[in-house]
Protein backbone atom coordinates (compact mmCIF):
# COMPACT_ATOMS: atom_id res chain seq x y z
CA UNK A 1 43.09 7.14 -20.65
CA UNK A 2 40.08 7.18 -18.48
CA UNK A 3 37.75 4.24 -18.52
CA UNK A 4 33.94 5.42 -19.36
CA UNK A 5 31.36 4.98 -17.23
CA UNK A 6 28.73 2.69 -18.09
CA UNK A 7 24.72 2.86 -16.88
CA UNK A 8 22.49 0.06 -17.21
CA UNK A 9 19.31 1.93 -15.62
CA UNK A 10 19.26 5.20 -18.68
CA UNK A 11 17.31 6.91 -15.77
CA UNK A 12 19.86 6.87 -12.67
CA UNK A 13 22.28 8.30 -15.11
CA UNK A 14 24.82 10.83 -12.55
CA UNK A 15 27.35 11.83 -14.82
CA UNK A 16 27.97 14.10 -18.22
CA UNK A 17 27.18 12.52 -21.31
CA UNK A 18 31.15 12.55 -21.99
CA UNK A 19 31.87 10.46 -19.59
CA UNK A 20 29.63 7.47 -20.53
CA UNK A 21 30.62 4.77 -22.95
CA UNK A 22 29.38 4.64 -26.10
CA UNK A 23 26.80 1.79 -25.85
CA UNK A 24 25.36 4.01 -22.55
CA UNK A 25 25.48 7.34 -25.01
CA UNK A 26 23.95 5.61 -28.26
CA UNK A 27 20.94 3.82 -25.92
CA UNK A 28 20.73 6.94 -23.71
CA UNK A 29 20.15 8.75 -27.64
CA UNK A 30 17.30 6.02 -29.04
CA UNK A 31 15.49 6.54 -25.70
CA UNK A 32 11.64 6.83 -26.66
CA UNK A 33 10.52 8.58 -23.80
CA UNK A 34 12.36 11.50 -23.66
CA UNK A 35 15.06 12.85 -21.21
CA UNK A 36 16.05 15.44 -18.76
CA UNK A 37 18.86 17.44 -18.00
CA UNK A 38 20.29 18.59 -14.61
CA UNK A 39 20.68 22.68 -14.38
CA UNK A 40 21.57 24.93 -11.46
CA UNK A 41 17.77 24.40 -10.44
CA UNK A 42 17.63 20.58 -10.85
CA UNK A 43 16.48 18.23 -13.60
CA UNK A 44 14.48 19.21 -16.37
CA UNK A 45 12.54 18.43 -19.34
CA UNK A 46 14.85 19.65 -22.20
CA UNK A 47 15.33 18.54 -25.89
CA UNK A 48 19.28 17.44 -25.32
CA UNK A 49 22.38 18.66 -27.61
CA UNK A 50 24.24 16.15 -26.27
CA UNK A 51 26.97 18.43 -24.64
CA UNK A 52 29.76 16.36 -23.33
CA UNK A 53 29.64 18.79 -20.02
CA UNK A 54 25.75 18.05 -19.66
CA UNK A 55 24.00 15.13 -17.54
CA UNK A 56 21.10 13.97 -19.28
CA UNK A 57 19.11 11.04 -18.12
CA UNK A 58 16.12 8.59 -19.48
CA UNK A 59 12.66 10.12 -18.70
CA UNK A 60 10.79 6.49 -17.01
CA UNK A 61 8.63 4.68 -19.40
CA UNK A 62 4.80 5.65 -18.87
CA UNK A 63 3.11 3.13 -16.53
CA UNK A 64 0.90 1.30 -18.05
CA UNK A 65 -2.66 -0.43 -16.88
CA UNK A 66 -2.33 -4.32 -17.91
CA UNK A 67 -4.27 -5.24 -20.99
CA UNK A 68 -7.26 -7.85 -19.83
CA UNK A 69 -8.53 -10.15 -22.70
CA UNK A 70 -12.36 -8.88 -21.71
CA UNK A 71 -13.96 -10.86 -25.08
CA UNK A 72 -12.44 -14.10 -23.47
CA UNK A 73 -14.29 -13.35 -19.94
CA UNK A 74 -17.44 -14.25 -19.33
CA UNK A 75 -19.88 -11.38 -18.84
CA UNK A 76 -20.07 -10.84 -14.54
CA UNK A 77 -16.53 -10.85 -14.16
CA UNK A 78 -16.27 -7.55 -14.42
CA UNK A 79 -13.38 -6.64 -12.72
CA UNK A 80 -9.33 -7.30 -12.88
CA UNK A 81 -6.31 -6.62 -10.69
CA UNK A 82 -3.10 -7.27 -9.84
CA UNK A 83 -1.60 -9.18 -6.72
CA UNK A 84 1.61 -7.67 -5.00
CA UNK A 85 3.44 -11.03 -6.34
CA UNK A 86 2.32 -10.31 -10.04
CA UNK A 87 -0.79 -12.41 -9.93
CA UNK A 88 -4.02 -11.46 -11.93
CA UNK A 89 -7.36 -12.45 -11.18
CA UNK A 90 -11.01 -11.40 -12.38
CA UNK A 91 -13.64 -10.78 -9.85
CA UNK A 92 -17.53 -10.89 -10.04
CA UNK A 93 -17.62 -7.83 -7.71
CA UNK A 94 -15.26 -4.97 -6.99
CA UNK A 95 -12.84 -6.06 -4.70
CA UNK A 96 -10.93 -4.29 -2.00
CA UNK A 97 -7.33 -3.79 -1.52
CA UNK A 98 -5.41 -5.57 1.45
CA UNK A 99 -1.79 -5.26 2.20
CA UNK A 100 -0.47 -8.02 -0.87
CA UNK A 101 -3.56 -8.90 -2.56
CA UNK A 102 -7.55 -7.92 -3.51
CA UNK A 103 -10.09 -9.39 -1.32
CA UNK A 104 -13.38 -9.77 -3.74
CA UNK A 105 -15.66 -9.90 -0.32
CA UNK A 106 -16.69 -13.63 -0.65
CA UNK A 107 -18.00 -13.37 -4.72
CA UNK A 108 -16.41 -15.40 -7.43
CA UNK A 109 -12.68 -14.62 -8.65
CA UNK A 110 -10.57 -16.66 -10.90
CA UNK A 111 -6.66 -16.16 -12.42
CA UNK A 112 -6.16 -14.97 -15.54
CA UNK A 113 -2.08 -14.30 -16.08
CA UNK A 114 -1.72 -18.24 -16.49
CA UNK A 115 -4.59 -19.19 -18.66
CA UNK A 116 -5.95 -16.36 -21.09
CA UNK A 117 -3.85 -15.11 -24.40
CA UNK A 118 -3.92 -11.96 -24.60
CA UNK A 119 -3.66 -11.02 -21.34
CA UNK A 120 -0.34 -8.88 -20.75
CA UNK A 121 1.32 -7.29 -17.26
CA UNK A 122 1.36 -3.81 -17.34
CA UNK A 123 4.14 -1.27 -15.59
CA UNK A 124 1.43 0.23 -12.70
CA UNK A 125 1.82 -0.68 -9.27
CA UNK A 126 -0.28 -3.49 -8.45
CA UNK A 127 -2.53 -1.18 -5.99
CA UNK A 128 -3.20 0.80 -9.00
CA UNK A 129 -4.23 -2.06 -11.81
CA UNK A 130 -7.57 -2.14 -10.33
CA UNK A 131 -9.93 -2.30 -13.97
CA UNK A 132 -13.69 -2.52 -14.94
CA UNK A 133 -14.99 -4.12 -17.73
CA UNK A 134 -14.82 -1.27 -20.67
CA UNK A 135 -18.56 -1.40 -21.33
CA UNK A 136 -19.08 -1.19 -17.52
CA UNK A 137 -20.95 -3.19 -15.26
């Protein structure tokens, strides 16, 4: 008997459905996100029947901005990002991306990750969680 294959990451998934184990099939099944399946012209967006002969993989997750706590920051700190090492800070004025890290061009900037509840990491790159205050500046 053939041992089946099992994929930890739903979305690098390389072989037919029949060939995965069951805990890869059932988890590859509950996915919310939705899945593709690899045809003669590549991988697309299909509903799956779950054909033993198919390849079907995980759609990725949505990114996601992170969720800033804005009621908890005082008004002037208007703006929130995200370091390359998963830091978060607020910054008085808009700040400018570097190579790791926003520079806030000498105004006022302070963490937030570490000492706010409610804040939460989102799934964007960090050169993309660049945020304004909701209500603006």
């Amino acid at each position: 008997m053939t041992e089946k294959l099992r994929f930890y990451d739903l979305t690098k998934i390389t072989a037919p459905f029949g060939l995965l184990d069951d805990d890869t099939q059932a988890r590859l099944k509950a996915w919310p996100h939705g899945w593709e399946c690899f045809s003669p012209s590549g991988w697309e967006d299909l509903t799956p029947f779950w054909n033993v002969t198919t390849t079907y993989r995980a759609r990725p997750a949505p990114l996601t901005q992170d969720t800033v706590p804005w009621e908890q920051i005082p008004k002037g700190m208007d703006w929130a990002a995200r370091d390359a090492r998963g830091a978060a800070f607020i910054y008085a004025g808009a700040p400018v991306a570097g190579n790791f890290e926003w520079h806030s061009t000498g105004r006022p900037f302070a963490r937030i990750d570490n000492c706010h509840v409610g804040y939460q990491r989102g799934t964007c790159d960090w050169k993309d969680s660049l945020q304004i205050r909701p209500e603006g500046v």
